[in-house]
N, C-alpha and C. Protein backbone atom coordinates (compact mmCIF):
# COMPACT_ATOMS: atom_id res chain seq x y z
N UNK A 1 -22.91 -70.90 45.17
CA UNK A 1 -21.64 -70.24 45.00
C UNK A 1 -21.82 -68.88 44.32
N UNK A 2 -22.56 -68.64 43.57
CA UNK A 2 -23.14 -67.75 42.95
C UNK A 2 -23.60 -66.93 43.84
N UNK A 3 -24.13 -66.85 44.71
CA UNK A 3 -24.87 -65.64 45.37
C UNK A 3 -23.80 -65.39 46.68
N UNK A 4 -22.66 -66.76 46.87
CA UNK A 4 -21.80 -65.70 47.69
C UNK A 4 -20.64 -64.78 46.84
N UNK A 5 -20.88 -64.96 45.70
CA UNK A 5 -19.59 -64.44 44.60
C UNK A 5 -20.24 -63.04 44.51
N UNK A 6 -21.62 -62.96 44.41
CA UNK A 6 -22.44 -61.46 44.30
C UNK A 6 -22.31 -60.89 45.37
N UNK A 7 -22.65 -61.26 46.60
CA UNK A 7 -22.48 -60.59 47.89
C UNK A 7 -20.97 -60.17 48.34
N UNK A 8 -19.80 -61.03 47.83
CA UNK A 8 -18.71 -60.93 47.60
C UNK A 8 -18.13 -59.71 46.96
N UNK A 9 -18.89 -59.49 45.92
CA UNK A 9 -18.68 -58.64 45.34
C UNK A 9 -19.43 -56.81 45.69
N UNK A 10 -20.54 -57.10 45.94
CA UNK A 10 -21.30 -56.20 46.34
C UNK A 10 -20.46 -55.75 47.77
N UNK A 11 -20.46 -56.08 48.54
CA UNK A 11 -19.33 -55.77 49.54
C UNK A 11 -17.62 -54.92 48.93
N UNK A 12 -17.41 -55.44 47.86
CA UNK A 12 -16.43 -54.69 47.30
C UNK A 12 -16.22 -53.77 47.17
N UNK A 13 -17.95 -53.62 46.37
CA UNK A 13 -18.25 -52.24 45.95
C UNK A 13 -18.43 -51.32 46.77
N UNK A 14 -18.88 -51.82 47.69
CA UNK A 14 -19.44 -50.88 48.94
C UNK A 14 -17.95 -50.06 49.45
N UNK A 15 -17.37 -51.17 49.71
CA UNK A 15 -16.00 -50.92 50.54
C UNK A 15 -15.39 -49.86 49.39
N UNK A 16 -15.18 -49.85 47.90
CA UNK A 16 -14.42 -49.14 47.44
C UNK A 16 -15.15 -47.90 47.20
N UNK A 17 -16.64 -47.65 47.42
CA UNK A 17 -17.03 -46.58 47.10
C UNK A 17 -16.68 -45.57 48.49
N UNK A 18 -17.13 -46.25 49.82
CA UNK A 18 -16.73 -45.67 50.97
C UNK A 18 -14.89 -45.08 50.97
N UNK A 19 -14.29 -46.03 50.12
CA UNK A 19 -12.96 -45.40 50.11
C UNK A 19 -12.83 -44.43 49.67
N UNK A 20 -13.32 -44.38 48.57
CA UNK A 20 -13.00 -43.06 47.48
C UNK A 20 -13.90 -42.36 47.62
N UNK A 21 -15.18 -42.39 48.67
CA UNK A 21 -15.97 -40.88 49.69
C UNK A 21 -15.10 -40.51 50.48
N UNK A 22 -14.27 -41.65 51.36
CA UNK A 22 -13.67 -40.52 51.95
C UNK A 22 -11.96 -39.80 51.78
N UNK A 23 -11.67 -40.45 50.68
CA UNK A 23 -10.34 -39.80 49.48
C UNK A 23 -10.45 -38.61 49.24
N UNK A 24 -11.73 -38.34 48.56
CA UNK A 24 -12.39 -37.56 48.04
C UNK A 24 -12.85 -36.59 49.10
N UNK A 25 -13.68 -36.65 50.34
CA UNK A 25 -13.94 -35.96 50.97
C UNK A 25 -12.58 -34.93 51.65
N UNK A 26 -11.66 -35.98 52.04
CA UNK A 26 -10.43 -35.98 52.53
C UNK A 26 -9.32 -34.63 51.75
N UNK A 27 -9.26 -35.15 50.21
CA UNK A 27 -9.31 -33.89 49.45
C UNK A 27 -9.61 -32.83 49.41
N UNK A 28 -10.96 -32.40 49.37
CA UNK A 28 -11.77 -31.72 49.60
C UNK A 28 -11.72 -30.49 50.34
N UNK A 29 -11.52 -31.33 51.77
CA UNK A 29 -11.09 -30.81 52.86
C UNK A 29 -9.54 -29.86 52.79
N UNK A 30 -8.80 -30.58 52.43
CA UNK A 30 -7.32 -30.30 52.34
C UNK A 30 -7.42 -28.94 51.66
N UNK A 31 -8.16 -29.04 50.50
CA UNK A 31 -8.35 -27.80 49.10
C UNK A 31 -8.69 -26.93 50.26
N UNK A 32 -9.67 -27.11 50.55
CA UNK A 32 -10.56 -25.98 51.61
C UNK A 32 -9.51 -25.48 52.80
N UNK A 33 -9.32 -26.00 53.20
CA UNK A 33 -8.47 -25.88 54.45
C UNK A 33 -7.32 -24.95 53.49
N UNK A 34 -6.23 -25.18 52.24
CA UNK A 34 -5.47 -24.21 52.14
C UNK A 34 -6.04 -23.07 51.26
N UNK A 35 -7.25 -23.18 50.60
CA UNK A 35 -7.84 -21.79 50.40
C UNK A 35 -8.38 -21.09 51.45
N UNK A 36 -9.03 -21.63 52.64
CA UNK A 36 -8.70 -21.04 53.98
C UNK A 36 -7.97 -19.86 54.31
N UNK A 37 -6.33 -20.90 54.52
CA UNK A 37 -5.19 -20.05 54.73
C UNK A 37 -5.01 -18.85 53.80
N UNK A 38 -5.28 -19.31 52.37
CA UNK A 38 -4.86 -18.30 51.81
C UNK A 38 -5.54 -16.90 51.64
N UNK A 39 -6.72 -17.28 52.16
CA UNK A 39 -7.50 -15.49 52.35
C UNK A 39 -7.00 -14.80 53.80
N UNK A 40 -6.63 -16.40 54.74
CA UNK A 40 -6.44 -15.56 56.07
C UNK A 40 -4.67 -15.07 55.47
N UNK A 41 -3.81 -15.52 55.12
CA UNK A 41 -2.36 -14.88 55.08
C UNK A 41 -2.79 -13.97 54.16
N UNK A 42 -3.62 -13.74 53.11
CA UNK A 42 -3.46 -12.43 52.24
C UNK A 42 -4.23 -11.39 53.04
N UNK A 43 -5.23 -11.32 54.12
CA UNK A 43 -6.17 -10.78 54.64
C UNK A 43 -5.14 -10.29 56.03
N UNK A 44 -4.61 -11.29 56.19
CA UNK A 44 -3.42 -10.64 57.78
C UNK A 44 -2.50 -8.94 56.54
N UNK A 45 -2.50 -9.19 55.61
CA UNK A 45 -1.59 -7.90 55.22
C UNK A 45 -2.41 -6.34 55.12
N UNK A 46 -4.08 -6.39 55.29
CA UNK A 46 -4.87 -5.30 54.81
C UNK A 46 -5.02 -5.02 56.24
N UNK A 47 -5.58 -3.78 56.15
CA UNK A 47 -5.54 -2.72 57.89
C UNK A 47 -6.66 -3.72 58.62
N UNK A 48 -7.47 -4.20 58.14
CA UNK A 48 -8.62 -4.86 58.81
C UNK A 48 -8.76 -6.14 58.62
N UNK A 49 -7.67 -7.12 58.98
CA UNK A 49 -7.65 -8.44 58.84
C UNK A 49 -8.69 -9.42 59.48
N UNK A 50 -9.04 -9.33 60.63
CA UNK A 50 -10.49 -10.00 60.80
C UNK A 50 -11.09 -9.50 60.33
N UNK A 51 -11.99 -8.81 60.07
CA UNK A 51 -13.21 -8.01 58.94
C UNK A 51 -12.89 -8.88 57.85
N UNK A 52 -11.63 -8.57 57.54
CA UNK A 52 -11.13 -9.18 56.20
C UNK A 52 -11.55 -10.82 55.66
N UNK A 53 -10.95 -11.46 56.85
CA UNK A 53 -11.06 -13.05 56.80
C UNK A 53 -12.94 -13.29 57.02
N UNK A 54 -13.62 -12.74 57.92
CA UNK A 54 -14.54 -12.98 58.33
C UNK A 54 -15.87 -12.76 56.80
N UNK A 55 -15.12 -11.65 56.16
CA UNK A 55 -15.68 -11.35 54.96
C UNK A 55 -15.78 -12.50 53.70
N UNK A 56 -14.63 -12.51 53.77
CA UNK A 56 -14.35 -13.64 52.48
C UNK A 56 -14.44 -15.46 52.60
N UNK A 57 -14.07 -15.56 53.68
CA UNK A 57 -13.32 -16.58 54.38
C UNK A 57 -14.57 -17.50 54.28
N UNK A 58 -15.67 -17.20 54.18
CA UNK A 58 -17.29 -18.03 53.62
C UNK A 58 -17.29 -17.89 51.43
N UNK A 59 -16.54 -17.61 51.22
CA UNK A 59 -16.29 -17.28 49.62
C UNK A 59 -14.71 -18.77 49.22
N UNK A 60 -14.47 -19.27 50.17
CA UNK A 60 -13.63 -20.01 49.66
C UNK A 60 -13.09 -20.61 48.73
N UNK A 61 -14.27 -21.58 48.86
CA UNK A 61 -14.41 -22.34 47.02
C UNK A 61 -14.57 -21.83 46.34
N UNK A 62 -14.78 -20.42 45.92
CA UNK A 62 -14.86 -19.90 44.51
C UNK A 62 -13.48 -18.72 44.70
N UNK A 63 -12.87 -18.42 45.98
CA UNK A 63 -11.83 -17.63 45.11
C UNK A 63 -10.56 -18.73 45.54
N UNK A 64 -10.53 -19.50 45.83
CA UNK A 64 -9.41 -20.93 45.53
C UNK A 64 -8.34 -19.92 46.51
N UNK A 65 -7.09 -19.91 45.80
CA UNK A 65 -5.89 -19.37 45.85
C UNK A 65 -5.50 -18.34 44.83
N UNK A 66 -6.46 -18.04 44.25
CA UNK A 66 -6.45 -16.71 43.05
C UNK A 66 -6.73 -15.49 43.43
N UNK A 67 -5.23 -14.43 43.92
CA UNK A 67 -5.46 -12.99 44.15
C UNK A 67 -6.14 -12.19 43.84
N UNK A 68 -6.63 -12.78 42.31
CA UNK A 68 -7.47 -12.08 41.11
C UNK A 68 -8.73 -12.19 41.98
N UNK A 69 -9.35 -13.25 41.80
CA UNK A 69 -10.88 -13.79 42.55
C UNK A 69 -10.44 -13.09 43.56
N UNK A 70 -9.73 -13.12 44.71
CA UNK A 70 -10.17 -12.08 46.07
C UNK A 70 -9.82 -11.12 46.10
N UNK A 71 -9.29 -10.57 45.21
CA UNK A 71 -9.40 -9.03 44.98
C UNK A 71 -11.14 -8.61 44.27
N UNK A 72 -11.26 -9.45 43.46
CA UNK A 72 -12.93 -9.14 43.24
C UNK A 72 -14.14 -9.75 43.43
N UNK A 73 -14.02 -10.29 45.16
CA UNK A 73 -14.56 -10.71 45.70
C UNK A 73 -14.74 -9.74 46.91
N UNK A 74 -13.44 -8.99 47.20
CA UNK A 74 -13.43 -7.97 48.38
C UNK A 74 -14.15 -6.96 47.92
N UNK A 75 -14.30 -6.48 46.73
CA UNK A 75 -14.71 -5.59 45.97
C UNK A 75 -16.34 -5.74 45.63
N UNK A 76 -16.48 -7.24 45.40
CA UNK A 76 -18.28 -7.54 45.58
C UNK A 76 -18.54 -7.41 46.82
N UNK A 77 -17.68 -7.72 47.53
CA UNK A 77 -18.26 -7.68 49.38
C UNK A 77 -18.79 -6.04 49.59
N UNK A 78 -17.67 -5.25 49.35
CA UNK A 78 -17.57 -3.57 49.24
C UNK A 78 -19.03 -2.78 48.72
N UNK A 79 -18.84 -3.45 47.73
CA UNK A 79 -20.27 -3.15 47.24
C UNK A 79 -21.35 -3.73 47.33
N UNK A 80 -21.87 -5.05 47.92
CA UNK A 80 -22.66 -5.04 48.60
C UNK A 80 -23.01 -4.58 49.93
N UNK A 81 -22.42 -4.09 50.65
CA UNK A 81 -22.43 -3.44 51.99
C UNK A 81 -23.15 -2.17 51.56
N UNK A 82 -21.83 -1.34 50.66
CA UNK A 82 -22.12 -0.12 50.19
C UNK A 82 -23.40 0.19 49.69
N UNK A 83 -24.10 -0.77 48.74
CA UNK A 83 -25.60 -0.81 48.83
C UNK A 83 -26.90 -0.73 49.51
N UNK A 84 -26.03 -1.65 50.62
CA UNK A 84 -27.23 -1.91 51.74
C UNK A 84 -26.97 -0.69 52.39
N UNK A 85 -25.40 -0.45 53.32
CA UNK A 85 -25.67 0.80 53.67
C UNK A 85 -26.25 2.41 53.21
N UNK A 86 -26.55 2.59 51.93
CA UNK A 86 -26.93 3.26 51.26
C UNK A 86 -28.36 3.53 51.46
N UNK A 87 -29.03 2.28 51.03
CA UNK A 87 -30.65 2.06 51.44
C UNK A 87 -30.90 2.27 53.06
N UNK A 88 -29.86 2.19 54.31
CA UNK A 88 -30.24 2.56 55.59
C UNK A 88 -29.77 3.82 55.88
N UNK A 89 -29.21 4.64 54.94
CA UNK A 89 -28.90 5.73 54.79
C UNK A 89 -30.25 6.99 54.73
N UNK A 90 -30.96 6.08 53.67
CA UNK A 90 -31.94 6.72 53.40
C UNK A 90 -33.49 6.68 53.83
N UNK A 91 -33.26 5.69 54.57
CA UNK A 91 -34.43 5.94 55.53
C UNK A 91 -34.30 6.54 56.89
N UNK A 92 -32.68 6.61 57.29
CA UNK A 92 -32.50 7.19 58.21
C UNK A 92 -32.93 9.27 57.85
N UNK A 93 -32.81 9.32 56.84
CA UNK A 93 -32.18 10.48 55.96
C UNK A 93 -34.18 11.08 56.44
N UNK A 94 -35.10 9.92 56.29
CA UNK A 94 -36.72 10.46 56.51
C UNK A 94 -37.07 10.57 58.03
N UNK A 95 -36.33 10.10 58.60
CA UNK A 95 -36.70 10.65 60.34
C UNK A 95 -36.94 12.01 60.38
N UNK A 96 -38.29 12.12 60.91
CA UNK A 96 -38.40 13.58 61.10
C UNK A 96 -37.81 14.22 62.49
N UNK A 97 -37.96 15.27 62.51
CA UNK A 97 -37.15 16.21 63.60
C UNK A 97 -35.80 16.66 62.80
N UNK A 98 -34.71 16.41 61.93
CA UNK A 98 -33.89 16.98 61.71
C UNK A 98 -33.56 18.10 61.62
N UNK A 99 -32.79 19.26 61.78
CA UNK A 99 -32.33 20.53 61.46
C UNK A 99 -32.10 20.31 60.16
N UNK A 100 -32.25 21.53 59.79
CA UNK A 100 -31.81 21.88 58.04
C UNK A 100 -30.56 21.36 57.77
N UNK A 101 -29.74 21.45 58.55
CA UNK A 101 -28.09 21.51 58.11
C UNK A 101 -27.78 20.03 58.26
N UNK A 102 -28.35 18.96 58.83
CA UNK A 102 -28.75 17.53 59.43
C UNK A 102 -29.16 17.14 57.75
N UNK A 103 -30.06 17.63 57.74
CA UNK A 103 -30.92 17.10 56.48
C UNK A 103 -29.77 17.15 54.99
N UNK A 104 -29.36 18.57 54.97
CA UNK A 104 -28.38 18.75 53.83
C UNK A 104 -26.73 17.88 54.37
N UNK A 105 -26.33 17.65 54.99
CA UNK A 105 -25.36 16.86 55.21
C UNK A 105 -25.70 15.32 54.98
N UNK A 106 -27.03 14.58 55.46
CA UNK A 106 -27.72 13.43 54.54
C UNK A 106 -27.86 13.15 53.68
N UNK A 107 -27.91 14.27 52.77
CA UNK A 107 -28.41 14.50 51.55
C UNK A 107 -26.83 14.01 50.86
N UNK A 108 -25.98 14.88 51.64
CA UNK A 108 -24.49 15.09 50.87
C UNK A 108 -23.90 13.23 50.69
N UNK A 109 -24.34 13.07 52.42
CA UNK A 109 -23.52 11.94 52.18
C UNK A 109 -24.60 10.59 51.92
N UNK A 110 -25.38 10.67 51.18
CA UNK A 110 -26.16 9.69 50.17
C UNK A 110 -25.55 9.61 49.15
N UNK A 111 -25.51 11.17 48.73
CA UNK A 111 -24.91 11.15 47.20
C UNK A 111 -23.78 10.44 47.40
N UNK A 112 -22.58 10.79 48.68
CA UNK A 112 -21.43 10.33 48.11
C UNK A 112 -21.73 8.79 48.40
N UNK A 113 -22.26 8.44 49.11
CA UNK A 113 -22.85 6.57 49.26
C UNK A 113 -23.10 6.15 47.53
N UNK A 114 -23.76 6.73 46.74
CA UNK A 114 -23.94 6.59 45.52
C UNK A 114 -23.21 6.62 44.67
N UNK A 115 -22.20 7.56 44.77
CA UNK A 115 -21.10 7.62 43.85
C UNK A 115 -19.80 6.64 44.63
N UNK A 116 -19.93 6.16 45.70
CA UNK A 116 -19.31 4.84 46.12
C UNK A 116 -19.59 3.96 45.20
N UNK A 117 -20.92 3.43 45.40
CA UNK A 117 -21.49 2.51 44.48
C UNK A 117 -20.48 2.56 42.91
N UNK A 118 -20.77 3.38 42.29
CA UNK A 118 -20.83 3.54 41.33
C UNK A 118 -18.70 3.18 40.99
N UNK A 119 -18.48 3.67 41.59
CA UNK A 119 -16.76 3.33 41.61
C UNK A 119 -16.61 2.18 41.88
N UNK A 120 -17.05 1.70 42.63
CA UNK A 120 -16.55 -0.19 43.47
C UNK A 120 -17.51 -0.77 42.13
N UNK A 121 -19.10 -0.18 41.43
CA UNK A 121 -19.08 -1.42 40.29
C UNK A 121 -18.58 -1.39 39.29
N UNK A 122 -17.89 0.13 39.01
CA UNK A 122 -16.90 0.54 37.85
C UNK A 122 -15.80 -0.69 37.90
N UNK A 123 -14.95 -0.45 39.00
CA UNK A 123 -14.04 -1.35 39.45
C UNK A 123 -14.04 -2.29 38.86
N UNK A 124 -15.38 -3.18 39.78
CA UNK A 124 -15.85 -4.86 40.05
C UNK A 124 -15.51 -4.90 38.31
N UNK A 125 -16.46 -4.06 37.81
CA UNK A 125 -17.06 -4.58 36.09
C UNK A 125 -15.21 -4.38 35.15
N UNK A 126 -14.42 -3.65 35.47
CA UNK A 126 -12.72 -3.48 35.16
C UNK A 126 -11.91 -4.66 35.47
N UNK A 127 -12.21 -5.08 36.88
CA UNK A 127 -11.42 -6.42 36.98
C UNK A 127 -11.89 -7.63 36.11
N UNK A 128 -13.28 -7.96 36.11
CA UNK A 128 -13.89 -9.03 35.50
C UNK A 128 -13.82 -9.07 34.13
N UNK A 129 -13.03 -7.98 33.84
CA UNK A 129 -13.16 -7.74 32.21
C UNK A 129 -11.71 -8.30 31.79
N UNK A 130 -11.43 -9.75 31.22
CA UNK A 130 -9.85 -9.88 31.88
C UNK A 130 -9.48 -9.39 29.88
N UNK A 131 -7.75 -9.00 30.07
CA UNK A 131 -7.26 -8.40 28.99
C UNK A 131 -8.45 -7.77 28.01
N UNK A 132 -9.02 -6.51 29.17
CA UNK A 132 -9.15 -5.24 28.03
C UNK A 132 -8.97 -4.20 27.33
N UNK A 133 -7.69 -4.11 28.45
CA UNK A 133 -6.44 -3.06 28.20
C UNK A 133 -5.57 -3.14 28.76
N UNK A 134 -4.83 -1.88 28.78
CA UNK A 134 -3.00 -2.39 29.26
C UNK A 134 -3.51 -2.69 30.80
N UNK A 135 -2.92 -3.59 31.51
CA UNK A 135 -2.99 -4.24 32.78
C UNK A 135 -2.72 -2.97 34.31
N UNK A 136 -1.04 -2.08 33.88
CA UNK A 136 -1.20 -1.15 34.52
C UNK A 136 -1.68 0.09 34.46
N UNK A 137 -2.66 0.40 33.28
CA UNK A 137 -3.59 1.40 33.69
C UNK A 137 -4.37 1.04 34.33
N UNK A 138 -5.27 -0.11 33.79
CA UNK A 138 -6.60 -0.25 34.66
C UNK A 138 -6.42 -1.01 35.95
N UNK A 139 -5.61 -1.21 36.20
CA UNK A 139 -5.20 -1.41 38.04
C UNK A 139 -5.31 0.56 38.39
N UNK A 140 -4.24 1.21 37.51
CA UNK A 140 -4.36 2.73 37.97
C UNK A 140 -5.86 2.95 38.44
N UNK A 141 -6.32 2.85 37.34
CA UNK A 141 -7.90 3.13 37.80
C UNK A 141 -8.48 2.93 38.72
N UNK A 142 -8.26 1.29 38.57
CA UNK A 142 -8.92 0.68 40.01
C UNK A 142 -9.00 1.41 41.15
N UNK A 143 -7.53 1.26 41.21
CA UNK A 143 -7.11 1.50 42.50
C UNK A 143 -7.48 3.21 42.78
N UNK A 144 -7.59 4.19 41.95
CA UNK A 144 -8.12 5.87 41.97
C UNK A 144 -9.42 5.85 41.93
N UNK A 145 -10.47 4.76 41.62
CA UNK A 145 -11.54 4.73 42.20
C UNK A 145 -11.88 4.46 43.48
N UNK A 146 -10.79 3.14 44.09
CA UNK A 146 -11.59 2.70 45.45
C UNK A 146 -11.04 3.51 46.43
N UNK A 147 -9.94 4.18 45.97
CA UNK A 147 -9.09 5.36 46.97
C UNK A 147 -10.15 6.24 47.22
N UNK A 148 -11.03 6.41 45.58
CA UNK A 148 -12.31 8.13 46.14
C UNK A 148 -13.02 7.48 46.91
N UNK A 149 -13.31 6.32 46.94
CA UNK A 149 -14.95 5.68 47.68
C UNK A 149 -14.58 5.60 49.32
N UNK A 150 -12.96 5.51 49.92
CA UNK A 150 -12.62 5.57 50.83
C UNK A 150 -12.53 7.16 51.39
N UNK A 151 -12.40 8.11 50.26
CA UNK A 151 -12.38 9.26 50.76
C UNK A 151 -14.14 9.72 50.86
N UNK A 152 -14.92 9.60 49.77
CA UNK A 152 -16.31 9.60 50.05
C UNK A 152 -16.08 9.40 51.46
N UNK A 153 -16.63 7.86 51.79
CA UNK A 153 -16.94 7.53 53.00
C UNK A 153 -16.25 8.53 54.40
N UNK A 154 -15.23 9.04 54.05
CA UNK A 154 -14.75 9.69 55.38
C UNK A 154 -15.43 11.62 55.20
N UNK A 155 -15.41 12.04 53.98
CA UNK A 155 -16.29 12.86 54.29
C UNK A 155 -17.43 13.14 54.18
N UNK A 156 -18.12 12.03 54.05
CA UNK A 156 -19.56 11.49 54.75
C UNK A 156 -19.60 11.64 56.12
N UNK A 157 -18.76 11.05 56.58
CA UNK A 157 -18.83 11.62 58.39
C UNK A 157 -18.89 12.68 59.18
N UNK A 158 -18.21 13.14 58.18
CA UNK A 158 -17.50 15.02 58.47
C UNK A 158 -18.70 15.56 58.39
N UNK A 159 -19.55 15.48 57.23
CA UNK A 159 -20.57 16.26 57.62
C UNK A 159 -21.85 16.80 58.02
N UNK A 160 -21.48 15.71 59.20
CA UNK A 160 -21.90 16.57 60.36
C UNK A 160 -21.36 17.04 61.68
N UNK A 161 -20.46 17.90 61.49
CA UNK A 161 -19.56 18.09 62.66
C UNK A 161 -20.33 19.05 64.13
N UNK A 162 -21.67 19.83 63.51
CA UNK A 162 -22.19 20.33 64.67
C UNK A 162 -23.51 19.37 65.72
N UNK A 163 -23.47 18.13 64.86
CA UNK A 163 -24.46 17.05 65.61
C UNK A 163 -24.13 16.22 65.96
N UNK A 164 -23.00 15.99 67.47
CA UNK A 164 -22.22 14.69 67.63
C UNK A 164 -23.03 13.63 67.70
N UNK A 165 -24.24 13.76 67.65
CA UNK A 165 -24.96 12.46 67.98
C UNK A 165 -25.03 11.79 66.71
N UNK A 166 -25.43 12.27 65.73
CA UNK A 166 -25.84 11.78 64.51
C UNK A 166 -24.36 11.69 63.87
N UNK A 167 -23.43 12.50 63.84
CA UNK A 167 -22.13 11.62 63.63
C UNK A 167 -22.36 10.46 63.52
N UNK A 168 -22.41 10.42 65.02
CA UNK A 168 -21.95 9.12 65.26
C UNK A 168 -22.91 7.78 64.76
N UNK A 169 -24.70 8.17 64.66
CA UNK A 169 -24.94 7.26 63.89
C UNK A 169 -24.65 7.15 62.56
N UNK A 170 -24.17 7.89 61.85
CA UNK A 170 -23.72 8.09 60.25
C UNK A 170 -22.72 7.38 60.21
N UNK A 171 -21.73 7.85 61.32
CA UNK A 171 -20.51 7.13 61.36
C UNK A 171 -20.47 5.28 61.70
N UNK A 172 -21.44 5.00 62.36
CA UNK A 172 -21.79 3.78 62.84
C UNK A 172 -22.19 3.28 61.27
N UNK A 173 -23.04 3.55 60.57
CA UNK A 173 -23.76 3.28 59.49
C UNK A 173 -22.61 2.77 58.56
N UNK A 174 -21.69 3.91 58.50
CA UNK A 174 -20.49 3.78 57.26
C UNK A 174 -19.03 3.01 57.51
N UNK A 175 -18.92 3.34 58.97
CA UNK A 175 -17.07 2.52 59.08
C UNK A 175 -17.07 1.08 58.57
N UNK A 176 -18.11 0.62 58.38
CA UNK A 176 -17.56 -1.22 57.97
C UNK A 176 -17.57 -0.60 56.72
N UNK A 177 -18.00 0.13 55.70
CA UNK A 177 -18.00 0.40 54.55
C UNK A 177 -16.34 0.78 53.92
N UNK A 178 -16.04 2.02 54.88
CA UNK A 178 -14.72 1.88 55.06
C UNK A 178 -13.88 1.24 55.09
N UNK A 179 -13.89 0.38 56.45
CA UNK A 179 -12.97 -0.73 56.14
C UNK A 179 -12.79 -1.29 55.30
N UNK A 180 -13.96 -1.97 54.24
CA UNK A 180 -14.64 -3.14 53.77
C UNK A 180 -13.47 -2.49 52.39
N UNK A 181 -13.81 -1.21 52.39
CA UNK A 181 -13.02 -0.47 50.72
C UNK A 181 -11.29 -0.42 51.40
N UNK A 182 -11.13 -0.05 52.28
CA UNK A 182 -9.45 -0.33 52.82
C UNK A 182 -8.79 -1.50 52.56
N UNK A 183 -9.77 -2.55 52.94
CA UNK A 183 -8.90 -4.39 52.47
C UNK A 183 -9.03 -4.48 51.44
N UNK A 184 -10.23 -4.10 50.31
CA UNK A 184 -10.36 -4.31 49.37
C UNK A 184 -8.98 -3.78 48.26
N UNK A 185 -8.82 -2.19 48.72
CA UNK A 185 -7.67 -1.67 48.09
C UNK A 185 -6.32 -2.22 48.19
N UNK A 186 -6.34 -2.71 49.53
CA UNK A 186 -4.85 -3.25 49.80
C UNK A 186 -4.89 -4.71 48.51
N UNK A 187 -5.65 -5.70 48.79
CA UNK A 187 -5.92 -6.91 48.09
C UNK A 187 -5.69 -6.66 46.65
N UNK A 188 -6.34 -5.40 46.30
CA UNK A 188 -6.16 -4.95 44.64
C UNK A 188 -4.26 -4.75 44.43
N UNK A 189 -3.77 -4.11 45.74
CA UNK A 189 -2.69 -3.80 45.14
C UNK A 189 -1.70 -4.99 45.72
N UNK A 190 -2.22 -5.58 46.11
CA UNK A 190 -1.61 -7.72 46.45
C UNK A 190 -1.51 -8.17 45.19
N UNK A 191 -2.41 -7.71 44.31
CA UNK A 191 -2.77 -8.55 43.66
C UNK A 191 -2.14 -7.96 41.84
N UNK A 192 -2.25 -6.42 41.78
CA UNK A 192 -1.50 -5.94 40.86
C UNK A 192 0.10 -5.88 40.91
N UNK A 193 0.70 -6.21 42.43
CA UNK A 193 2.00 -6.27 42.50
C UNK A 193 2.15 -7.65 42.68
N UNK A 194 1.68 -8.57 42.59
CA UNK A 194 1.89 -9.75 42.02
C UNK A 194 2.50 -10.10 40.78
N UNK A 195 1.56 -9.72 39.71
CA UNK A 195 1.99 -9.70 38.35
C UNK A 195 2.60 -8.83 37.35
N UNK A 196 2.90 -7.29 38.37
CA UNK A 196 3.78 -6.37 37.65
C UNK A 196 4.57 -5.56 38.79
N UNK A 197 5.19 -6.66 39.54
CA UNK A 197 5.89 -6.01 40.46
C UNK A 197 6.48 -5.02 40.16
């Protein structure tokens, strides 16, 4: 009687652990599924909503349903791009054959790739810093930094207006960068007119 009271039991266990794997999984799921939604409905409002979702939308579990987290999550995305594109900036920048004016327009728009950088981690390091000052200045800020890094990036393109070819690889190099700082800005200001409408 004894060893069917154990097996009896052991079966119990089994059965209630499988329940509450899949309660739990079931959960899980549900969480995921509406932090999901909630990058894709906040991401449908920025100029580049697939980019947008496709960006974040693997960041789930860590920015939940918190505007805060995907506003500085769009902003880590921003600047990691902005990095990498930076570094293919500059090896593009050593191809030989360039014209002088090729070379100094590379030159220009490295720097401003750099001083991108430097605004989106200004930013990043402003948001993460929670109550360090009044709330609507340093949104001001924010948001007058990632505005220059969007203007950087566009006259980065510009200059080279007498080499349509290389434009266009410069331009190829930088528009996701662009974008990437366009959703990011919109999300910042999702997210500062949230709490000080």
């Amino acid at each position: 009687m004894e060893g069917l009271y154990s097996i009896y039991s052991l079966a119990r266990s089994i059965l209630l652990i499988l329940f509450l794997s899949t309660s739990s999984i079931t959960l899980i799921s549900a969480l995921d599924k509406t932090n999901v939604e909630f990058i894709r409905t906040s991401c449908s409002l920025t100029s580049y909503p697939t980019l947008c979702f496709n960006s974040l939308s693997t960041q789930s579990g860590a920015i939940q349903t918190s505007p805060n987290l995907l506003a500085q999550t769009a902003l880590s995305v921003t600047l990691d791009t902005t990095r990498t594109t930076s570094t293919a900036m500059v090896k593009l920048s050593q191809v030989h054959g360039m014209a002088p004016r090729e070379v100094s327009a590379m030159k220009d728009c490295i720097e401003l790739l750099s001083d991108t950088v430097y605004e989106l981690k200004r930013s990043l390091d402003e948001m993460s810093r929670p109550g360090s000052k009044d709330f609507r200045l340093v949104m001001s800020d924010i948001q007058t930094w990632v505005s220059s890094a969007l203007t950087d990036e566009d006259t980065c393109s510009e200059g080279f207006v007498n080499d349509p070819k290389m434009k266009r690889v410069v331009r190829g190099k930088i528009v996701n960068v662009a974008h990437l700082a366009s959703n990011a800005l919109a999300l910042i200001n999702i997210y500062a007119s949230s709490l000080h409408g």
